[in-house]
Protein backbone atom coordinates (compact mmCIF):
# COMPACT_ATOMS: atom_id res chain seq x y z
CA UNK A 1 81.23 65.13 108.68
CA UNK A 2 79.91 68.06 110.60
CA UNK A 3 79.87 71.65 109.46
CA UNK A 4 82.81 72.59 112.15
CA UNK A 5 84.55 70.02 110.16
CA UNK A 6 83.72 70.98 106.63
CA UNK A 7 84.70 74.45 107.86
CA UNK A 8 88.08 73.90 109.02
CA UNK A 9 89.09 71.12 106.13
CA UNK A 10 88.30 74.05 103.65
CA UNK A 11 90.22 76.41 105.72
CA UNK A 12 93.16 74.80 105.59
CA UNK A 13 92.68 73.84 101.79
CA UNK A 14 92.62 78.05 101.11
CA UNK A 15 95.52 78.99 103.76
CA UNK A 16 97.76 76.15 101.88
CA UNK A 17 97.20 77.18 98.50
CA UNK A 18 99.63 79.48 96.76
CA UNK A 19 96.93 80.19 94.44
CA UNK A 20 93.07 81.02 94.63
CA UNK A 21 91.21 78.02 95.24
CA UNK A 22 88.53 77.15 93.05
CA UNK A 23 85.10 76.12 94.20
CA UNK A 24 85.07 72.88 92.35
CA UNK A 25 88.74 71.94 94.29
CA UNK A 26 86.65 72.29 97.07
CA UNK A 27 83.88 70.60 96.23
CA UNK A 28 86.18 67.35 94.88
CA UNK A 29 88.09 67.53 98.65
CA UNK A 30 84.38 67.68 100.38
CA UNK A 31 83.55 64.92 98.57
CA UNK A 32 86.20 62.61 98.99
CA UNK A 33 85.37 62.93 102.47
CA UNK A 34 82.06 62.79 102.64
CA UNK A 35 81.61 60.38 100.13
CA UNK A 36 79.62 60.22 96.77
CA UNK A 37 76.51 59.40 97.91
CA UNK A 38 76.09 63.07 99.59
CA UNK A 39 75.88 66.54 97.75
CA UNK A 40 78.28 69.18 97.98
CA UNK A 41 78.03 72.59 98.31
CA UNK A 42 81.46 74.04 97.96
CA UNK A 43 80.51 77.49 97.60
CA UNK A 44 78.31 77.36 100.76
CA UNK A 45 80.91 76.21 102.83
CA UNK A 46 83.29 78.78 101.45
CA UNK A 47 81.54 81.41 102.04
CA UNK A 48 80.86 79.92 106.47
CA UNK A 49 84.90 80.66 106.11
CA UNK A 50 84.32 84.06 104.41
CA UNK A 51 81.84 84.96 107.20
CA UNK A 52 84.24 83.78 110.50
CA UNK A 53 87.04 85.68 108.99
CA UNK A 54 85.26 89.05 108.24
CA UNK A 55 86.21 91.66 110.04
CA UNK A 56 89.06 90.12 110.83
CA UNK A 57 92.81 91.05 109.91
CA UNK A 58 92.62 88.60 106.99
CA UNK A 59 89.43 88.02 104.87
CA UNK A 60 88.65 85.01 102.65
CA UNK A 61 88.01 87.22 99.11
CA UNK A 62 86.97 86.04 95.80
CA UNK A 63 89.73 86.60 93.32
CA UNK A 64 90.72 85.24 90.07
CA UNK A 65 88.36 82.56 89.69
CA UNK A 66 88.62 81.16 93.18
CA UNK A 67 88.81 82.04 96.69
CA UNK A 68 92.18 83.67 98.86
CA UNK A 69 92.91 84.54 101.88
CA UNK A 70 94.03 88.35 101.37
CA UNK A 71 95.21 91.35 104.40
CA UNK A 72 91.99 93.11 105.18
CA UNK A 73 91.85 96.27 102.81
CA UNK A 74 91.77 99.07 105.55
CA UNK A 75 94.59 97.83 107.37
CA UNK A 76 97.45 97.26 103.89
CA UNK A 77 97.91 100.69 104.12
CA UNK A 78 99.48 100.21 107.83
CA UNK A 79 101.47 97.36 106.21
CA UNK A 80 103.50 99.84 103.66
CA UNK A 81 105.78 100.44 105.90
CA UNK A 82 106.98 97.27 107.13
CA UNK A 83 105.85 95.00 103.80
CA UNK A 84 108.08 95.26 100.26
CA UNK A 85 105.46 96.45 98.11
CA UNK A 86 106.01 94.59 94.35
CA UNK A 87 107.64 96.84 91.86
CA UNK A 88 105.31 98.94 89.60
CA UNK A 89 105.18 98.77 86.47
CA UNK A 90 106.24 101.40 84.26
CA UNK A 91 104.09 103.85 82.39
CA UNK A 92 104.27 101.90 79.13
CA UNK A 93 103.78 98.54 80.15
CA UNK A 94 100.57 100.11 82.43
CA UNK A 95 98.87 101.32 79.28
CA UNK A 96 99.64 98.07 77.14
CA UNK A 97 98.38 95.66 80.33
CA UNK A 98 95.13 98.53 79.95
CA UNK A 99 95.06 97.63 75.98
CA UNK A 100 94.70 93.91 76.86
CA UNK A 101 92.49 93.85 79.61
CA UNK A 102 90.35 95.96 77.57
CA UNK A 103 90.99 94.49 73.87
CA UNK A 104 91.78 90.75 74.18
CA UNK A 105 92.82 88.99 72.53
CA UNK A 106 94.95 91.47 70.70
CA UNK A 107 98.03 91.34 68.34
CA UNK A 108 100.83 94.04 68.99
CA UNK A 109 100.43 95.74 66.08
CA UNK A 110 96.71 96.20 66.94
CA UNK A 111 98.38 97.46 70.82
CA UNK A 112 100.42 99.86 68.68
CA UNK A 113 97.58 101.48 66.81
CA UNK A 114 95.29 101.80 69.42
CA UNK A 115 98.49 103.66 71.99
CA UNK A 116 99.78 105.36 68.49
CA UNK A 117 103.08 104.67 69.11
CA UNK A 118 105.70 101.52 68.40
CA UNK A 119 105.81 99.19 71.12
CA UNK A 120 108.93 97.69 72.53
CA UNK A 121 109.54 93.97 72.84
CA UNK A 122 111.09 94.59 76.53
CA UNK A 123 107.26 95.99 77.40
CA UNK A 124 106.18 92.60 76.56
CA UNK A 125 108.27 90.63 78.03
CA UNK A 126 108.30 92.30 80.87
CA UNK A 127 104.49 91.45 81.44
CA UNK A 128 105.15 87.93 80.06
CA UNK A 129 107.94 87.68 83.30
CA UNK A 130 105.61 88.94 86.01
CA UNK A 131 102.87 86.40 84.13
CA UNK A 132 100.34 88.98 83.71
CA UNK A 133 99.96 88.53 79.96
CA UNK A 134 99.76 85.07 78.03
CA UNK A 135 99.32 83.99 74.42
CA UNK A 136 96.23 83.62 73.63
CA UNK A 137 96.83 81.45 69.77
CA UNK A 138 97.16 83.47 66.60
CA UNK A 139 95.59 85.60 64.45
CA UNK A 140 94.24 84.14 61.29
CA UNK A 141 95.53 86.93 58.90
CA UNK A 142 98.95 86.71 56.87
CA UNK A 143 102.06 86.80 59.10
CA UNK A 144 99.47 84.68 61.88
CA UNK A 145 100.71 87.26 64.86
CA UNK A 146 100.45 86.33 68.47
CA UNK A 147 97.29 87.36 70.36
CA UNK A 148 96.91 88.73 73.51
CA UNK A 149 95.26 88.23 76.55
CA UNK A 150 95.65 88.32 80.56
CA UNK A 151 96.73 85.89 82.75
CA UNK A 152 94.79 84.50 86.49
CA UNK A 153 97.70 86.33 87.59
CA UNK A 154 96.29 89.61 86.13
CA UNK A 155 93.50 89.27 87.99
CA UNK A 156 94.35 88.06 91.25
CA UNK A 157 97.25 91.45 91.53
CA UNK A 158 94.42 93.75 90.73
CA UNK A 159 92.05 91.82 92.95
CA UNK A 160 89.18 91.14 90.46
CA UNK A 161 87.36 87.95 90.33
CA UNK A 162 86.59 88.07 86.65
CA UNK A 163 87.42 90.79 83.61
CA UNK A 164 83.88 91.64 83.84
CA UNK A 165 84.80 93.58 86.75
CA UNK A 166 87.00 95.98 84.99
CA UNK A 167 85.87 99.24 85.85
CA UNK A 168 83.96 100.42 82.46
CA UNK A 169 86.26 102.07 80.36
CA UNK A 170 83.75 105.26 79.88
CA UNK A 171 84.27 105.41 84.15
CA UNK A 172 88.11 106.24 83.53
CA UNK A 173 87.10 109.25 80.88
CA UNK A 174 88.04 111.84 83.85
CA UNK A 175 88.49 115.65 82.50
CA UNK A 176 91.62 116.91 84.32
CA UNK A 177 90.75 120.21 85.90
CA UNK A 178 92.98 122.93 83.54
CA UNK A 179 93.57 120.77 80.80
CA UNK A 180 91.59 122.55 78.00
CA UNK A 181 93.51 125.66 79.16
CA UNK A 182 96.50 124.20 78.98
CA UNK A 183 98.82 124.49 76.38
CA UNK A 184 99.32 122.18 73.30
CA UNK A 185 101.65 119.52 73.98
CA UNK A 186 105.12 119.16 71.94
CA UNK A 187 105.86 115.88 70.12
CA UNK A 188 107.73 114.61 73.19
CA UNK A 189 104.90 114.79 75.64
CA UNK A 190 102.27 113.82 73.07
CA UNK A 191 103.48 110.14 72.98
CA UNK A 192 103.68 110.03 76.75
CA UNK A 193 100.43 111.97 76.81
CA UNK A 194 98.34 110.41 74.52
CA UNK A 195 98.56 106.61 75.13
CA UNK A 196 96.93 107.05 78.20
CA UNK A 197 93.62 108.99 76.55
CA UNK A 198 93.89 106.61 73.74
CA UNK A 199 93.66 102.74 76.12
CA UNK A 200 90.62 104.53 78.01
CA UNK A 201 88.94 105.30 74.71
CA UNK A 202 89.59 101.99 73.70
């Protein structure tokens, strides 16, 4: 098989796939061609794709654990407009997806101390429905509670490869121009305020 060939079989492998494709899918549909008497390089093949496509309106990206063809990053922003964007997430279920992508696996009650406030079942299944969070077994202390953890999913809407590249949580520790001046907040605003400072602390 020739390296135009290789090229384009893999090609069409990615563009097909709903999900990202891993290297070692690509590597068991090389070698079914090519038979088992040659070596494979997946990964070098993947990234001859990566390199025809750069610059290009679509890119082959690594994501999730596998490879995706994604819109080029500098033009989505011209695509806003004509695209549905998916629906953000609320506040809440933002800083418990932070918690778990920083934490896991985690129980909810551990969530709850660490945002110092109650968390609502409809937060969590609202990231169990849009299959960012999944069970990760359970905890071996009395009750056994459900731990935590993110999904491929997670990864693959945030466009990271693996949780090791989560921006480091002391990166997020931004000091808001005015806020030491500002005023103490009432009991209202401190639950909406203070989640936030507490998922970045960790």
């Amino acid at each position: 098989m020739s390296d135009e060939t290789r090229i384009r079989l893999v090609e069409a492998l990615v563009f097909a796939s709903a999900e990202p494709v891993r290297e070692a899918a690509v590597a068991d549909l090389l070698q079914a061609k090519l038979g088992e008497d040659e070596a494979v390089d997946a990964r070098a093949v993947l990234l001859a794709v990566q390199a025809l496509y750069a610059g290009r309106g679509v890119e082959l990206v690594e994501v999730g654990g596998g490879w995706q063809f994604r819109t080029a990053a500098d033009l989505a922003p011209a695509l806003t407009t004509v695209l549905e964007r998916p629906r953000r997430l609320p506040r809440v279920a933002m800083e418990t997806l932070a918690i778990v992508a920083y934490h896991q696996p985690c129980t909810r009650t551990e969530i709850e101390a660490i945002r110092g406030v109650s968390l609502g079942q409809q937060t969590l299944d609202q990231l169990l429905e849009t299959g960012l969070i999944v069970p990760r077994g359970r905890k071996e202390v009395p009750g056994r509670p459900v731990l935590w953890g993110t999904s491929p999913a997670f990864l693959q809407r945030f466009g990271l490869n693996h949780l090791r590249d989560l921006p480091r949580r002391e990166e997020l520790l931004v000091e808001l121009p005015g806020a030491v001046a500002s005023s103490a907040p009432g009991r209202g605003e401190e639950a909406e305020q203070g989640p936030g400072a507490d998922a970045r602390d960790g």
